[in-house]
C-alpha atoms as a PDB file:
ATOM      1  CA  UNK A   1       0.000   0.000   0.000  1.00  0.00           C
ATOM      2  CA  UNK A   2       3.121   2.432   0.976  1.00  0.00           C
ATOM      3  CA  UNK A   3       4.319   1.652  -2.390  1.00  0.00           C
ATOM      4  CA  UNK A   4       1.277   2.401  -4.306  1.00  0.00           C
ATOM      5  CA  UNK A   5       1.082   5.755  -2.666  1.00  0.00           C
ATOM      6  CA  UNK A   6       4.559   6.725  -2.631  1.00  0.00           C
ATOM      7  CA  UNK A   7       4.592   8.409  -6.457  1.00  0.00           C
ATOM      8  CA  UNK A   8       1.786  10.938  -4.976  1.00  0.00           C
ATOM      9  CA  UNK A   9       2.974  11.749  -2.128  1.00  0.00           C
ATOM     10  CA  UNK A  10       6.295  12.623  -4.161  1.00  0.00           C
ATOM     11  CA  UNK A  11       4.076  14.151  -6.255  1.00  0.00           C
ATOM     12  CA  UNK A  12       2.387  16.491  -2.918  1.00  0.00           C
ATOM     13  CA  UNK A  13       5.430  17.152  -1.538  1.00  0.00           C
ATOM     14  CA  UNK A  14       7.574  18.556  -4.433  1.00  0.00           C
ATOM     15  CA  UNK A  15       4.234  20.589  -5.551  1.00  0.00           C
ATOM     16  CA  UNK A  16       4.210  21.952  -1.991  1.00  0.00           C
ATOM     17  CA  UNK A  17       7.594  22.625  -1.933  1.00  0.00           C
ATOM     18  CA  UNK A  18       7.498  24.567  -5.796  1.00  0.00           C
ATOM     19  CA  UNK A  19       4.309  26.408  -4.463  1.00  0.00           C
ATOM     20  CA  UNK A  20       6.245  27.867  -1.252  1.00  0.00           C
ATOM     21  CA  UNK A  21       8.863  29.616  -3.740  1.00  0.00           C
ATOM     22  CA  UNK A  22       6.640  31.756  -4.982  1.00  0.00           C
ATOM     23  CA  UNK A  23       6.904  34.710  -2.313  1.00  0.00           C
ATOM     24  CA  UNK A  24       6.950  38.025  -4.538  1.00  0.00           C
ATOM     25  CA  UNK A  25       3.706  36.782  -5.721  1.00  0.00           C
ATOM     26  CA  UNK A  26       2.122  35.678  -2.580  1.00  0.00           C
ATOM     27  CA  UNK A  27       3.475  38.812  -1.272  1.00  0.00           C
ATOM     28  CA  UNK A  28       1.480  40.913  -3.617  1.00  0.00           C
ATOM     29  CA  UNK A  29      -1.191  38.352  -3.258  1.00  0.00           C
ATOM     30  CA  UNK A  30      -1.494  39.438   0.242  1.00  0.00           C
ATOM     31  CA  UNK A  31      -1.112  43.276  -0.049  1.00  0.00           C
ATOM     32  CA  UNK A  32      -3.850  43.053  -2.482  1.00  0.00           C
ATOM     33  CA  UNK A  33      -5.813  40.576  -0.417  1.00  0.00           C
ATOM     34  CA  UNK A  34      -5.829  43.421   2.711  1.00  0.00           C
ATOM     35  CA  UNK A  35      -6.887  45.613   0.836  1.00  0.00           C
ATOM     36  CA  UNK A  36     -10.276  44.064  -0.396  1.00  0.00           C
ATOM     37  CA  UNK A  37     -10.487  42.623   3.086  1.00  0.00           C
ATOM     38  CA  UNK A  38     -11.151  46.230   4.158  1.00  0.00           C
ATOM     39  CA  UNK A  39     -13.210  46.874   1.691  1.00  0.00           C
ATOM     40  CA  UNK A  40     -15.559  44.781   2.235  1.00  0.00           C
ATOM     41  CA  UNK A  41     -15.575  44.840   6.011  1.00  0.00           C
ATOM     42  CA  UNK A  42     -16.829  48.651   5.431  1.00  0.00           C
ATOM     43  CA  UNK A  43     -19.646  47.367   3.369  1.00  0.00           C
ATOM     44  CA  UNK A  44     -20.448  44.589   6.052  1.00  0.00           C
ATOM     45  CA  UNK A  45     -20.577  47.380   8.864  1.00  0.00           C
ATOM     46  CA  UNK A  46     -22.647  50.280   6.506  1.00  0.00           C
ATOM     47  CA  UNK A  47     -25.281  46.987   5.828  1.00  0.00           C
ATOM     48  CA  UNK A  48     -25.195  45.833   9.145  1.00  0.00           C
ATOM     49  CA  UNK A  49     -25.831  49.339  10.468  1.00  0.00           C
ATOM     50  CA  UNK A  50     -29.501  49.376   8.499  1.00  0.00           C
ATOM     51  CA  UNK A  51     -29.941  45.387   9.086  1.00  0.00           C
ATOM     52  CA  UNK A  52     -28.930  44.512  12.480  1.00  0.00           C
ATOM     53  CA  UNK A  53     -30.525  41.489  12.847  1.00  0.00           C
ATOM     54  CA  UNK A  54     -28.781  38.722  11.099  1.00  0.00           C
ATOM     55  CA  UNK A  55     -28.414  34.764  11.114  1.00  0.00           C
ATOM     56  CA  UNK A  56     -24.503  35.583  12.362  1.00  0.00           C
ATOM     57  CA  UNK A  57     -23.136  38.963  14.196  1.00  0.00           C
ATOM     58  CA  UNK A  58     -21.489  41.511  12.924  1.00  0.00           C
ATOM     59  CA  UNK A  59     -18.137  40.497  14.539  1.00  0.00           C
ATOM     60  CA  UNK A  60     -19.099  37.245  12.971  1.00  0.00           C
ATOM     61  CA  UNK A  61     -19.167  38.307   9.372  1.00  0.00           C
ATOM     62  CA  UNK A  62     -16.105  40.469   9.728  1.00  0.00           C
ATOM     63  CA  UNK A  63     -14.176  37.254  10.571  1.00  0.00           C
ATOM     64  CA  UNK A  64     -15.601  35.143   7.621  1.00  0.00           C
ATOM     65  CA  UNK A  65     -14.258  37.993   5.702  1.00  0.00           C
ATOM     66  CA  UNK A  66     -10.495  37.906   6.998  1.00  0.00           C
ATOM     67  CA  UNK A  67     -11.265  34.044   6.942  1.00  0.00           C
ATOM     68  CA  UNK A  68     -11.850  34.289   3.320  1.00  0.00           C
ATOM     69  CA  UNK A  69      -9.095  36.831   2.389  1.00  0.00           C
ATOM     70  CA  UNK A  70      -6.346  34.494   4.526  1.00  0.00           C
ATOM     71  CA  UNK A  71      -7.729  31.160   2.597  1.00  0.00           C
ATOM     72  CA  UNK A  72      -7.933  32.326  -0.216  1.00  0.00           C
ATOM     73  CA  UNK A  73      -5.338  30.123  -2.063  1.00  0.00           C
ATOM     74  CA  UNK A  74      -8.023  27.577  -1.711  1.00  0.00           C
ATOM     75  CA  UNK A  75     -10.088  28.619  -4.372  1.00  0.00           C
ATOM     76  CA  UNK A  76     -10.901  26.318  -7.753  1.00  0.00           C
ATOM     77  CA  UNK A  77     -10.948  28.929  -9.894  1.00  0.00           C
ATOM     78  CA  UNK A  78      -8.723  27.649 -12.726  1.00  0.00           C
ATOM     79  CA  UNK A  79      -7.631  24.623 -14.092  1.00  0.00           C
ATOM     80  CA  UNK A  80      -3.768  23.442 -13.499  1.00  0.00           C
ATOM     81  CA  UNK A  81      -2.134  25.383 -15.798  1.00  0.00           C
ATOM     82  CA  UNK A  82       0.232  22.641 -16.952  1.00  0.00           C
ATOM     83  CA  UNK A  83      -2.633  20.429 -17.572  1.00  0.00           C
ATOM     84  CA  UNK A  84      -4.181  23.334 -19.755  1.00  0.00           C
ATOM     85  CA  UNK A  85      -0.945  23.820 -21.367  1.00  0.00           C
ATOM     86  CA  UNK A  86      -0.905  19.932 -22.419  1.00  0.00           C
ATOM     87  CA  UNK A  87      -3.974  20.058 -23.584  1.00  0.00           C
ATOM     88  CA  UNK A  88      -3.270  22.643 -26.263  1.00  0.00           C
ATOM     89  CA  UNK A  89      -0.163  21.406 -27.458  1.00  0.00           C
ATOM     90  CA  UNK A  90      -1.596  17.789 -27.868  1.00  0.00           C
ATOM     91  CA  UNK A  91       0.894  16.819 -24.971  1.00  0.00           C
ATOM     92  CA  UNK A  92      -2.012  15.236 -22.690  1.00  0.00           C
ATOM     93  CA  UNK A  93      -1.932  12.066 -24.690  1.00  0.00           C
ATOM     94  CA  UNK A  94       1.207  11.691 -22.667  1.00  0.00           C
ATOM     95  CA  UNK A  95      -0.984  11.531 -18.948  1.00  0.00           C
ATOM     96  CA  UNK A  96      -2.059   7.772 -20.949  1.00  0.00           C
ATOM     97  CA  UNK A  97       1.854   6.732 -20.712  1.00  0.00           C
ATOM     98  CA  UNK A  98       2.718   7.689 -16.964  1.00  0.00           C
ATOM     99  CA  UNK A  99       2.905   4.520 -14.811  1.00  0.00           C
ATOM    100  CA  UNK A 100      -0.121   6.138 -12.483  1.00  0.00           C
ATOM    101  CA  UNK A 101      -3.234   6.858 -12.383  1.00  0.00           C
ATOM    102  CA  UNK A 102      -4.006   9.885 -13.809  1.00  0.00           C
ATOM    103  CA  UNK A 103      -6.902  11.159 -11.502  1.00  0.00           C
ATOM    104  CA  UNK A 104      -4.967  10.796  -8.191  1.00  0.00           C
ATOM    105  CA  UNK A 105      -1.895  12.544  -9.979  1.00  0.00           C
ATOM    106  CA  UNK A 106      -3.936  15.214 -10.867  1.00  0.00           C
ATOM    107  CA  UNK A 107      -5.907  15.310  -7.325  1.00  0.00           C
ATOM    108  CA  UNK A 108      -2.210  15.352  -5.739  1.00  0.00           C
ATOM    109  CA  UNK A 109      -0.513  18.406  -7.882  1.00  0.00           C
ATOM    110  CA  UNK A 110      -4.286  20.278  -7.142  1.00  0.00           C
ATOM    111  CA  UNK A 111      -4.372  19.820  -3.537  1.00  0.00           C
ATOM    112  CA  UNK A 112      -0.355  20.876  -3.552  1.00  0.00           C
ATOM    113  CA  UNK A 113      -1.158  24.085  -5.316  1.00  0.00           C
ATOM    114  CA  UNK A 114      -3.974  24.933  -3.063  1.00  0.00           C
ATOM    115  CA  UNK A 115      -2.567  24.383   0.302  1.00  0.00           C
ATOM    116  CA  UNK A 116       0.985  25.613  -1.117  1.00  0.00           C
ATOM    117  CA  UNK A 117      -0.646  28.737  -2.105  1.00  0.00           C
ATOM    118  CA  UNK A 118      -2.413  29.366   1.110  1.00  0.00           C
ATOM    119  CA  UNK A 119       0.078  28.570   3.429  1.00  0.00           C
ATOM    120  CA  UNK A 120       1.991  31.366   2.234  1.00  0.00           C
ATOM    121  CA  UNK A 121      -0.432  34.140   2.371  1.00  0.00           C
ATOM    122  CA  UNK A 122      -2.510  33.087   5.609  1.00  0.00           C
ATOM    123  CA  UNK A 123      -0.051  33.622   8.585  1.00  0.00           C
ATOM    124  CA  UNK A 124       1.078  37.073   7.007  1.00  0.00           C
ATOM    125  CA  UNK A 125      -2.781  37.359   6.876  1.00  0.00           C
ATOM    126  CA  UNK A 126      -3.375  36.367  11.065  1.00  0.00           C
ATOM    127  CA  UNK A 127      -0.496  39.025  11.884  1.00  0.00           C
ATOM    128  CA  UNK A 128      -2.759  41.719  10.339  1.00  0.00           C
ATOM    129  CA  UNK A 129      -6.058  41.232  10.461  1.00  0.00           C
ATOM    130  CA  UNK A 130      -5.456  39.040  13.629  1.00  0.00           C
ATOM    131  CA  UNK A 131      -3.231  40.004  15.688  1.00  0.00           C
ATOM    132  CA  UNK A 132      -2.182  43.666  14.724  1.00  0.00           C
ATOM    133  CA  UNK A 133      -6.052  45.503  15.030  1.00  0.00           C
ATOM    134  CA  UNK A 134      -6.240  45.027  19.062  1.00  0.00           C
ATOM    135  CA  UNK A 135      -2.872  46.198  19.575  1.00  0.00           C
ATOM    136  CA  UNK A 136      -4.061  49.473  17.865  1.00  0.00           C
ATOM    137  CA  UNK A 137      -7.661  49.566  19.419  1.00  0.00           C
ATOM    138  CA  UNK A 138      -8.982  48.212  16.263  1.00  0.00           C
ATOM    139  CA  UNK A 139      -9.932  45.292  18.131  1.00  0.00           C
ATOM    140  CA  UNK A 140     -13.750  45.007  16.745  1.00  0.00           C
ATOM    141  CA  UNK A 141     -12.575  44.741  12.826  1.00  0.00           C
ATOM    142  CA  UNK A 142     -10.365  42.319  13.746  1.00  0.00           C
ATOM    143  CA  UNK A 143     -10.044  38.163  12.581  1.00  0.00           C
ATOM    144  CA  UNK A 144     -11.199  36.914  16.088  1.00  0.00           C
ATOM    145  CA  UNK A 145      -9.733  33.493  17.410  1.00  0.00           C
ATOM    146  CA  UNK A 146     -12.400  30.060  17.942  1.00  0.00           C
ATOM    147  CA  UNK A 147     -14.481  30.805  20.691  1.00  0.00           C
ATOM    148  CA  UNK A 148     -13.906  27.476  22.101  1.00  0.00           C
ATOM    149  CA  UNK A 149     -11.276  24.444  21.674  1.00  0.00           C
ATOM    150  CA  UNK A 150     -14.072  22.452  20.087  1.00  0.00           C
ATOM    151  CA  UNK A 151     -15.155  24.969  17.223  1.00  0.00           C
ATOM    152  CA  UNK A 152     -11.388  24.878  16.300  1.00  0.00           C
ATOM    153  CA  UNK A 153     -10.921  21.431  16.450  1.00  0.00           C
ATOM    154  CA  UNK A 154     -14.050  21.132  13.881  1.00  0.00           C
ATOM    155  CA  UNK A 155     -12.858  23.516  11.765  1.00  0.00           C
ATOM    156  CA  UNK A 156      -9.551  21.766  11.455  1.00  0.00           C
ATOM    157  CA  UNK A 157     -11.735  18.819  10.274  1.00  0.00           C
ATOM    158  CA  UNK A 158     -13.510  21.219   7.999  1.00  0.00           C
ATOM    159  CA  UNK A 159     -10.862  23.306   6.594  1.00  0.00           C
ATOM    160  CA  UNK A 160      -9.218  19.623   5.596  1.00  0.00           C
ATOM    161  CA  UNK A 161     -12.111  18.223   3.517  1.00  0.00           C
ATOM    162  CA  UNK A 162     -12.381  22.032   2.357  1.00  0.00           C
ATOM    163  CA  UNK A 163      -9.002  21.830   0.569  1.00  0.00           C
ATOM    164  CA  UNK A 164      -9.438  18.021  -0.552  1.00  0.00           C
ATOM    165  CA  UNK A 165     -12.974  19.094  -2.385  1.00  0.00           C
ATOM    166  CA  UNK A 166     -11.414  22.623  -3.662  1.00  0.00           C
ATOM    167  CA  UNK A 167      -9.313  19.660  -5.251  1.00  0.00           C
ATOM    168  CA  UNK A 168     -12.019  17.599  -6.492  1.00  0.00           C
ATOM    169  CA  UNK A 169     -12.926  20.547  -8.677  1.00  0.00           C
ATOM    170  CA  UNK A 170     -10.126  21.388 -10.085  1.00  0.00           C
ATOM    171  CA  UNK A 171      -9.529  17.953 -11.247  1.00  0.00           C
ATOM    172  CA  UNK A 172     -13.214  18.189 -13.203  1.00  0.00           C
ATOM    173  CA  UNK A 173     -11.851  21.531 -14.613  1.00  0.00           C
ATOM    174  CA  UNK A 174      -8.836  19.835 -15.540  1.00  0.00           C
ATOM    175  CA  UNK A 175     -11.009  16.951 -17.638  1.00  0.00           C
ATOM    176  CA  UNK A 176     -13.385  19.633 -18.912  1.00  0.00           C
ATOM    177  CA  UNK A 177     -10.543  21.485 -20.446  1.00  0.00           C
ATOM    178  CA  UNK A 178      -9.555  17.943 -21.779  1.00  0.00           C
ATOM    179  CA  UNK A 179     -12.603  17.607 -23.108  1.00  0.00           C
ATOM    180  CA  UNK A 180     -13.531  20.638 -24.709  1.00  0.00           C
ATOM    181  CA  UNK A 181      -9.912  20.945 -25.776  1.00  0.00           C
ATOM    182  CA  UNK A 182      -9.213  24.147 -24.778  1.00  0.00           C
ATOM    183  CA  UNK A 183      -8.382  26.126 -21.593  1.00  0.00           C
ATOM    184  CA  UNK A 184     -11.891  27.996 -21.711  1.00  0.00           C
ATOM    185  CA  UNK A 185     -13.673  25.768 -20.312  1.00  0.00           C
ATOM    186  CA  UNK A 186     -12.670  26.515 -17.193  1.00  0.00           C
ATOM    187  CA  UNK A 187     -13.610  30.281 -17.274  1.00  0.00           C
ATOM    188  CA  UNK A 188     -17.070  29.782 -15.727  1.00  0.00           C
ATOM    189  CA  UNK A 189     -16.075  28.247 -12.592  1.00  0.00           C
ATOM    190  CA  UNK A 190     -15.203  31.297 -11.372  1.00  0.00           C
ATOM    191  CA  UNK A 191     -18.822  32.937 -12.196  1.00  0.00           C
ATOM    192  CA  UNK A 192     -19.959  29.620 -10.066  1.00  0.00           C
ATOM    193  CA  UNK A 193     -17.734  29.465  -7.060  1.00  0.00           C
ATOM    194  CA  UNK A 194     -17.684  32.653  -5.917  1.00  0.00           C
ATOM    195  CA  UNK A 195     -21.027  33.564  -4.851  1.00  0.00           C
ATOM    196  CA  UNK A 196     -22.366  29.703  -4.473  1.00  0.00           C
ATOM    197  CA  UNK A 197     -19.512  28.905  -2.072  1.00  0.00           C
ATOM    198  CA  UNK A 198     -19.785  32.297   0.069  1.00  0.00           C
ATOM    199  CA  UNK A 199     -16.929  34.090  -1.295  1.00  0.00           C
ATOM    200  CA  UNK A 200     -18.977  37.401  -1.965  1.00  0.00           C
ATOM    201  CA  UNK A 201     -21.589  37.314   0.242  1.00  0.00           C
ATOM    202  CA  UNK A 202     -21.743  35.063   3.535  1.00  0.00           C
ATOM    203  CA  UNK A 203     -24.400  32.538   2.548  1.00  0.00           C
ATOM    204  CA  UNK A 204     -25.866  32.970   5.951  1.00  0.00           C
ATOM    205  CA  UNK A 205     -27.155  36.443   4.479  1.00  0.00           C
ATOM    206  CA  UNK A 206     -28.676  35.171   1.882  1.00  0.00           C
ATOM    207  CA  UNK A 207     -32.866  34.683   1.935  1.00  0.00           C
ATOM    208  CA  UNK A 208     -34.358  32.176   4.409  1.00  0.00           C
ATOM    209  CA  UNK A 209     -35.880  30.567   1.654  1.00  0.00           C
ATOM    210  CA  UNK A 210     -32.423  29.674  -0.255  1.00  0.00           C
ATOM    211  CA  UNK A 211     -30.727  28.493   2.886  1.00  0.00           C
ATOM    212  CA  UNK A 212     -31.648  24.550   2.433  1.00  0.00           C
ATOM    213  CA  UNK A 213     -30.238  24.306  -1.686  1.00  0.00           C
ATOM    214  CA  UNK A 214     -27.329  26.657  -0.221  1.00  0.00           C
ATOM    215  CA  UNK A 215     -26.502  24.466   2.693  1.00  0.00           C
ATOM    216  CA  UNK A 216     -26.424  21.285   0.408  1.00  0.00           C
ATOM    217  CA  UNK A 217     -25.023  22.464  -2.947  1.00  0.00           C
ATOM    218  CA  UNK A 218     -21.033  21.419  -3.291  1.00  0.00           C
ATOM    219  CA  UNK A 219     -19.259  24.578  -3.469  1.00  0.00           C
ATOM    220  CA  UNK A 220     -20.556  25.680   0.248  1.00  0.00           C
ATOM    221  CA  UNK A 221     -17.950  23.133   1.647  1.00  0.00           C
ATOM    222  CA  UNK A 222     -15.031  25.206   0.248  1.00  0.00           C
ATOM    223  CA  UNK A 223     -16.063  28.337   2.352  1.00  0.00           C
ATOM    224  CA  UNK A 224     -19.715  28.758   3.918  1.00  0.00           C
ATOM    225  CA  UNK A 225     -19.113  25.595   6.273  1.00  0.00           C
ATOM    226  CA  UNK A 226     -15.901  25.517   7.470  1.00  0.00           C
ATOM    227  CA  UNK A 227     -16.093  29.717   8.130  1.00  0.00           C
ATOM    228  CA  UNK A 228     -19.133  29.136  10.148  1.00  0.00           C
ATOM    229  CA  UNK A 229     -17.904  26.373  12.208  1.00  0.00           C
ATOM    230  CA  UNK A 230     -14.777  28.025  12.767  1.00  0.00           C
ATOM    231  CA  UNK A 231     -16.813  30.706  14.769  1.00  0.00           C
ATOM    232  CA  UNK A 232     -19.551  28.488  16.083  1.00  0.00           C
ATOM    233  CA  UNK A 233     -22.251  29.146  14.109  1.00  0.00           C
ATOM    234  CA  UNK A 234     -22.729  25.827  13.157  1.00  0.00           C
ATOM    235  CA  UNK A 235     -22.376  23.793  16.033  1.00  0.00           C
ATOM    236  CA  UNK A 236     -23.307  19.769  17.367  1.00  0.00           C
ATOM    237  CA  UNK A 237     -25.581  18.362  14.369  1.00  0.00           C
ATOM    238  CA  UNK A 238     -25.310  20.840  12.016  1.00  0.00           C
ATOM    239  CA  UNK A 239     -22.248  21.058  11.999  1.00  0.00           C
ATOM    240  CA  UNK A 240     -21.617  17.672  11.298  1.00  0.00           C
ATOM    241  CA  UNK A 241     -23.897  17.741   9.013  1.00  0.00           C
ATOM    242  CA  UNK A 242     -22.020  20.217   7.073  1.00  0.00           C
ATOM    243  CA  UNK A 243     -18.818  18.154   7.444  1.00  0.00           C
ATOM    244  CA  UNK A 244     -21.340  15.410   5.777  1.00  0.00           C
ATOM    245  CA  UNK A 245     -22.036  17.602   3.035  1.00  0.00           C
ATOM    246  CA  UNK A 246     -18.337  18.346   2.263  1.00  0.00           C
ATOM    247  CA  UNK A 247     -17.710  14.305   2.427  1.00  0.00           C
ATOM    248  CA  UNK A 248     -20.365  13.570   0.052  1.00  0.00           C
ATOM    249  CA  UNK A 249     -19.565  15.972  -2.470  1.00  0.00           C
ATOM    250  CA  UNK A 250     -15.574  14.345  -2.332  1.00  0.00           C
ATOM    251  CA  UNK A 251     -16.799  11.157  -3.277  1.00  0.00           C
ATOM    252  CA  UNK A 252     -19.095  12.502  -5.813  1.00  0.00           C
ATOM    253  CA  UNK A 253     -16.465  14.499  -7.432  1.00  0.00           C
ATOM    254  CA  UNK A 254     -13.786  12.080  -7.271  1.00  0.00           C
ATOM    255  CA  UNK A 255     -16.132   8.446  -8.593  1.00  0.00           C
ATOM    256  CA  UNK A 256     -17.577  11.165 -11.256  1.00  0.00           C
ATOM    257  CA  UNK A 257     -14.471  12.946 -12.022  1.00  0.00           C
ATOM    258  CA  UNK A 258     -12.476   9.310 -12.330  1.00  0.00           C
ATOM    259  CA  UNK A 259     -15.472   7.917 -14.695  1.00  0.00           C
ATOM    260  CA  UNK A 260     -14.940  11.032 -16.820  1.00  0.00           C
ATOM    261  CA  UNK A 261     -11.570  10.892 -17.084  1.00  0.00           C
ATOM    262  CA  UNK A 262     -11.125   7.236 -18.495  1.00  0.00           C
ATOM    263  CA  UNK A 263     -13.470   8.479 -21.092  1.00  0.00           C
ATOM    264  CA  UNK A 264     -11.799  11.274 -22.179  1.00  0.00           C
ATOM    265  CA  UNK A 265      -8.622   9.420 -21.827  1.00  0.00           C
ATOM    266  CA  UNK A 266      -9.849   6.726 -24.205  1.00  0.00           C
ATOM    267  CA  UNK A 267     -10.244   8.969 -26.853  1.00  0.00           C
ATOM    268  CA  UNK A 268      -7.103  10.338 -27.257  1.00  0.00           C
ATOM    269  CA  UNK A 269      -4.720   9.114 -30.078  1.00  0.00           C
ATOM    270  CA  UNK A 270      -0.983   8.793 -30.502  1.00  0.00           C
ATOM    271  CA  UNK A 271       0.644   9.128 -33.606  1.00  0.00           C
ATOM    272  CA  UNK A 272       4.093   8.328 -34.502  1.00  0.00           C
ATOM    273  CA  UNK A 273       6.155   5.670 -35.160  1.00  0.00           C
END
C-alpha cells in the first residue's frame, strides 16, 4: 500500500515545496488581499448598520471575511495550468503513458497548489487582520480566534475536507478542459464558485428561503461551512452535518471525475512511429 502511494505523495510534496517559492507573488497576493479585506468589512458594517438582525453577528461576518481573504489560495478557480498547457499542445496524450493513475496525480498536484498557495499568504494574513487591530484599538474589525477548543478542532476537520474538495474541482476543470480541448472551459467556474460557495456574500445572508439548496449544494464546503464552524455558528448536528455535506460531495467528485476521465482518456490518439 506504501508503495502504491509513494509516487503521490512525491508528487504532494515537491508541488508543496514549488508552491512555497513563490513569495513576490504571494506577497502581492497578500497586499492586495488586505486591501479588499477592508473593503468589504466597510460594506459589512454600513449593511449591518440598516440590518442589524442577522443569522450571524457583525463580529461574525467580519471574521468570515479575513477568513476568506487568509484562505484564499483555496479557491478552484482555474484549471492546473500545466494540464491546460498539455492540452493545447496535444501533450495530454502523454498523462495515458505515466505509470499512475491519472486522476490521483492530478488530485495530488491540485491539492499541492492549493494548500501551497495558502500557506503562504494566511499567517502574514493572522499578523494583520489578527493580531495587529487590538494592539491598535482596532480590536472590533479584527479576525477573532475560535471561541472554544471544540469549534477549532471542527474547523480543522472542515478546513481539511475544504481543501481536498477545492481539489475535487479542479480535477473536473482539468477533464473539462480535456474535453472541450481548450483552456476555456474553465472560465465559468469562477462565475460559479464565488457567490455559491460564500466568497462574496456570507451565505448565511442570503434569503431564508435559499438556505436549504445553499446548505447542500457542493461549493458551500469550500467556504460557507468551514467559516461558520470556525466561529460556532454551526455547532453539534449541524455542523456535522455540514462536514457530511463536504464528504459527500468528495466522493461525488472524485467516482464522477475518475469515470470522466477514463473516457476522455480513451479517446485520445498517438501518432508516430
Amino acid at each position: 500500500m506504501a508503495e502504491i502511494a509513494l509516487p503521490y505523495l512525491s508528487i504532494l510534496r515537491v508541488r508543496f515545496q514549488l508552491m512555497l517559492q513563490y513569495r513576490a507573488a504571494a506577497f502581492a497576493g497578500f497586499a492586495t488581499q488586505c486591501w479588499w479585506g477592508v473593503i468589504k468589512v466597510m460594506v459589512l458594517a454600513a449593511f449591518y448598520a440598516g440590518h442589524p438582525d442577522q443569522p450571524i453577528t457583525l463580529a461574525q461576518a467580519i471574521t468570515y471575511t479575513w477568513l476568506g481573504q487568509g484562505l484564499l489560495g483555496l479557491m478552484p478557480w482555474n484549471a492546473d495550468p500545466e494540464v491546460s498547457e498539455a492540452v493545447e499542445t496535444g501533450n495530454i496524450a502523454y498523462e495515458r503513458l505515466r505509470p499512475v493513475d491519472t486522476h490521483t496525480l492530478w488530485l495530488s498536484r491540485a491539492l499541492a497548489a492549493r494548500v501551497g498557495t495558502t500557506t503562504l499568504r494566511v499567517f502574514p494574513m493572522v499578523l494583520a487582520a489578527g493580531v495587529l487591530p487590538p494592539l491598535i484599538g482596532l480590536g472590533q474589525w479584527a479576525w477573532a480566534p475560535p471561541p472554544n477548543a471544540g469549534a477549532a478542532a471542527l474547523f480543522a476537520v472542515s478546513i481539511a475536507l475544504a481543501a481536498l474538495l477545492s481539489s475535487t474541482c479542479v480535477v473536473l476543470l482539468n477533464v473539462a478542459v480535456a474535453a472541450l480541448k481548450t483552456r476555456r472551459a474553465a472560465n465559468i467556474a469562477a462565475t460559479l464558485v464565488n457567490p455559491l460557495s460564500g466568497m462574496i456574500v456570507p451565505l448565511a445572508l442570503m434569503p431564508h428561503w435559499l438556505q436549504g439548496f445553499l446548505f447542500w449544494q457542493p461549493f458551500a464546503g469550500i467556504v460557507d461551512i468551514p467559516y461558520r464552524i470556525y466561529f460556532a455558528n454551526l455547532t453539534g448536528a449541524a455542523a456535522w452535518e455540514g462536514i457530511a455535506a463536504q464528504s459527500l460531495w468528495i466522493a461525488v467528485f472524485i467516482m464522477g471525475g475518475r469515470i470522466w476521465l477514463e473516457r476522455v482518456l480513451a479517446r485520445v490518439d498517438m501518432q508516430g512511429s
